[in-house]
C-alpha atoms as a PDB file:
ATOM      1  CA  UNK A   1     -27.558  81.035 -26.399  1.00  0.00           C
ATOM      2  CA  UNK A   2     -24.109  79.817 -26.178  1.00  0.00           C
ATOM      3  CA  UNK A   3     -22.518  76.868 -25.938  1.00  0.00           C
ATOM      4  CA  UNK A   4     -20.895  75.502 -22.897  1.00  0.00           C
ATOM      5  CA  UNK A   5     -18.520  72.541 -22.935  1.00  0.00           C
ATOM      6  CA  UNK A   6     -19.720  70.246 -20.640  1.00  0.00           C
ATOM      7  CA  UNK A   7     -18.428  69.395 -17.571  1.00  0.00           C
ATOM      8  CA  UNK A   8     -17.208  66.320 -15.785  1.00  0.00           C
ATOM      9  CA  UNK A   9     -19.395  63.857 -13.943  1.00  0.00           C
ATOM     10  CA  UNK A  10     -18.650  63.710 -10.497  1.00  0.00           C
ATOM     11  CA  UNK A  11     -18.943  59.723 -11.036  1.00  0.00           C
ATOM     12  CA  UNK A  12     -15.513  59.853 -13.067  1.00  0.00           C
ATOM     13  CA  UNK A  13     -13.299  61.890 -10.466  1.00  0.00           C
ATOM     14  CA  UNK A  14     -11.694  59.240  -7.952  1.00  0.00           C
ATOM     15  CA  UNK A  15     -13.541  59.773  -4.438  1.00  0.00           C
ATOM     16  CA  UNK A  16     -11.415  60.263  -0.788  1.00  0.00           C
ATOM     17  CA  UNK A  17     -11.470  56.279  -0.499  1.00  0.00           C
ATOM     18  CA  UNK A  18     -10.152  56.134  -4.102  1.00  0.00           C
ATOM     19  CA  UNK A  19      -7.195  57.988  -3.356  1.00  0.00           C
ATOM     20  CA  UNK A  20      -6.597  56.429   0.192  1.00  0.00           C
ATOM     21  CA  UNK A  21      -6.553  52.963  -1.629  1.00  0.00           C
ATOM     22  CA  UNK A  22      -2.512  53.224  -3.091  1.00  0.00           C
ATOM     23  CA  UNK A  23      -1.318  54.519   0.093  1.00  0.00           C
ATOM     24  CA  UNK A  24      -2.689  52.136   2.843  1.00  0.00           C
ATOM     25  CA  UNK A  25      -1.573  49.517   0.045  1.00  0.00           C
ATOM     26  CA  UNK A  26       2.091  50.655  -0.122  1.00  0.00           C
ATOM     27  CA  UNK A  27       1.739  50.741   3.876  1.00  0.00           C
ATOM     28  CA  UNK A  28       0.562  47.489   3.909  1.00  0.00           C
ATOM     29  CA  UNK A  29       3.110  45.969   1.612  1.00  0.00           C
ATOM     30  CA  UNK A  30       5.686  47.344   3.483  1.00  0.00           C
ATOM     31  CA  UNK A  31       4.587  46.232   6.868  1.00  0.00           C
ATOM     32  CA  UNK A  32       4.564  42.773   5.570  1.00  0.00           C
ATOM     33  CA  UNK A  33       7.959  42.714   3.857  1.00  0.00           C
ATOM     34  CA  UNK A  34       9.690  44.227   6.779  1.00  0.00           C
ATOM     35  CA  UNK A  35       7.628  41.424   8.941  1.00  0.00           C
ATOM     36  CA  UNK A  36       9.002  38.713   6.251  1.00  0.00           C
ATOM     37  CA  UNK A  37      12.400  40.175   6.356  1.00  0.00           C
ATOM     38  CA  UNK A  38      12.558  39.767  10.078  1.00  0.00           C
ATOM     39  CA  UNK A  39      11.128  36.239  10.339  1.00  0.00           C
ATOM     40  CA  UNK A  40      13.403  35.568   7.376  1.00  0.00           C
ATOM     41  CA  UNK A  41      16.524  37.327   9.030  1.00  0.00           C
ATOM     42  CA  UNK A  42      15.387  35.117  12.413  1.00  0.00           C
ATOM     43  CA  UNK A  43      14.914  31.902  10.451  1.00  0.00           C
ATOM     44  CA  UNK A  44      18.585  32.266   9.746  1.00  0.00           C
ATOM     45  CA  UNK A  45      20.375  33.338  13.123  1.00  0.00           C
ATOM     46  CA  UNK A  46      18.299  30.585  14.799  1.00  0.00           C
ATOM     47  CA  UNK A  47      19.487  28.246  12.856  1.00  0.00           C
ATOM     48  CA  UNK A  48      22.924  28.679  11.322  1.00  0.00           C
ATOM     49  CA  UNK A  49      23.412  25.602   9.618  1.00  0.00           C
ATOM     50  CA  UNK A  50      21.892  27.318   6.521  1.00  0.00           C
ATOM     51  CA  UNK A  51      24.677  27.878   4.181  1.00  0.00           C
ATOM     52  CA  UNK A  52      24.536  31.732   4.392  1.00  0.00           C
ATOM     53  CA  UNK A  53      22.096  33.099   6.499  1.00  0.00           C
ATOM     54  CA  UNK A  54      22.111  36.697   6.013  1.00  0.00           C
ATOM     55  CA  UNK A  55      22.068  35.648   2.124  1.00  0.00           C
ATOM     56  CA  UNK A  56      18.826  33.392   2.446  1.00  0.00           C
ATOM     57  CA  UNK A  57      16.938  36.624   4.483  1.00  0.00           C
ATOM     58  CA  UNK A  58      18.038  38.923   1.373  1.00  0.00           C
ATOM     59  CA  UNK A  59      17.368  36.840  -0.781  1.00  0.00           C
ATOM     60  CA  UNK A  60      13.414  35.946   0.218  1.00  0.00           C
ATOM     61  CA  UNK A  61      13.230  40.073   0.639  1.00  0.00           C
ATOM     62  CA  UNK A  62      14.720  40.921  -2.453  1.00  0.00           C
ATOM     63  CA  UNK A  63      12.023  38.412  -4.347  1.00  0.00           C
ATOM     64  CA  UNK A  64       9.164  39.744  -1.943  1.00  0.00           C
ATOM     65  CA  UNK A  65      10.098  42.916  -3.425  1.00  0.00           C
ATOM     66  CA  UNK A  66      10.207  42.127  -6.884  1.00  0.00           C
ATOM     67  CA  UNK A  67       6.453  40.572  -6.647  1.00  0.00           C
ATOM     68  CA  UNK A  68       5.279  44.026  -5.255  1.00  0.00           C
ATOM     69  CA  UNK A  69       6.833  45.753  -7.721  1.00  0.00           C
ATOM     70  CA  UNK A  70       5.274  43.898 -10.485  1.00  0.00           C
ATOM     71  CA  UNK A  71       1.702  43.569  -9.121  1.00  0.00           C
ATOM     72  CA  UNK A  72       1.659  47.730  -8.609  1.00  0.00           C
ATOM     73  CA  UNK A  73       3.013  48.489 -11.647  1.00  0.00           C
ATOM     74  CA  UNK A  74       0.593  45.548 -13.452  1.00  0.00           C
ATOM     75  CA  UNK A  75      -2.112  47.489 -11.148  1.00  0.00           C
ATOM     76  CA  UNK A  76      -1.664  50.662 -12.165  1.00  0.00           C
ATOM     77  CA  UNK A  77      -1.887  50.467 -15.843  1.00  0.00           C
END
């Protein structure tokens, strides 16, 4: 007899819904920051007594984005 190395359990390979998580998250994400951007970027021409408005929209998008950034990255390790 010889020896075989064994194989892999299918329990340890990630499944079809595994690998359709990371996508339909990044989908999602994105959805909802352009949908922030635009109520952000409304916000703002609606009501331009805000100092800067085009600054206040970038500015909630650009710290939107750095949340998402560090949850996936804090996700994936």
């Amino acid at each position: 007899m010889s020896a075989t190395t064994p194989t892999t359990p299918a329990a340890q390979q990630p499944s079809g819904q595994d690998r359709a998580v990371w996508p339909l998250l990044i989908f999602v994400l994105g959805v909802v920051g352009v949908m922030l951007a635009a109520g952000l970027l409304f916000v703002s021409a609606r009501y331009p007594a805000l100092a800067t408005p085009l600054q206040v929209a970038l500015g909630g998008v650009t710290v939107y984005a750095a949340l998402v950034t560090i949850a996936v990255n804090l996700a994936r390790r």
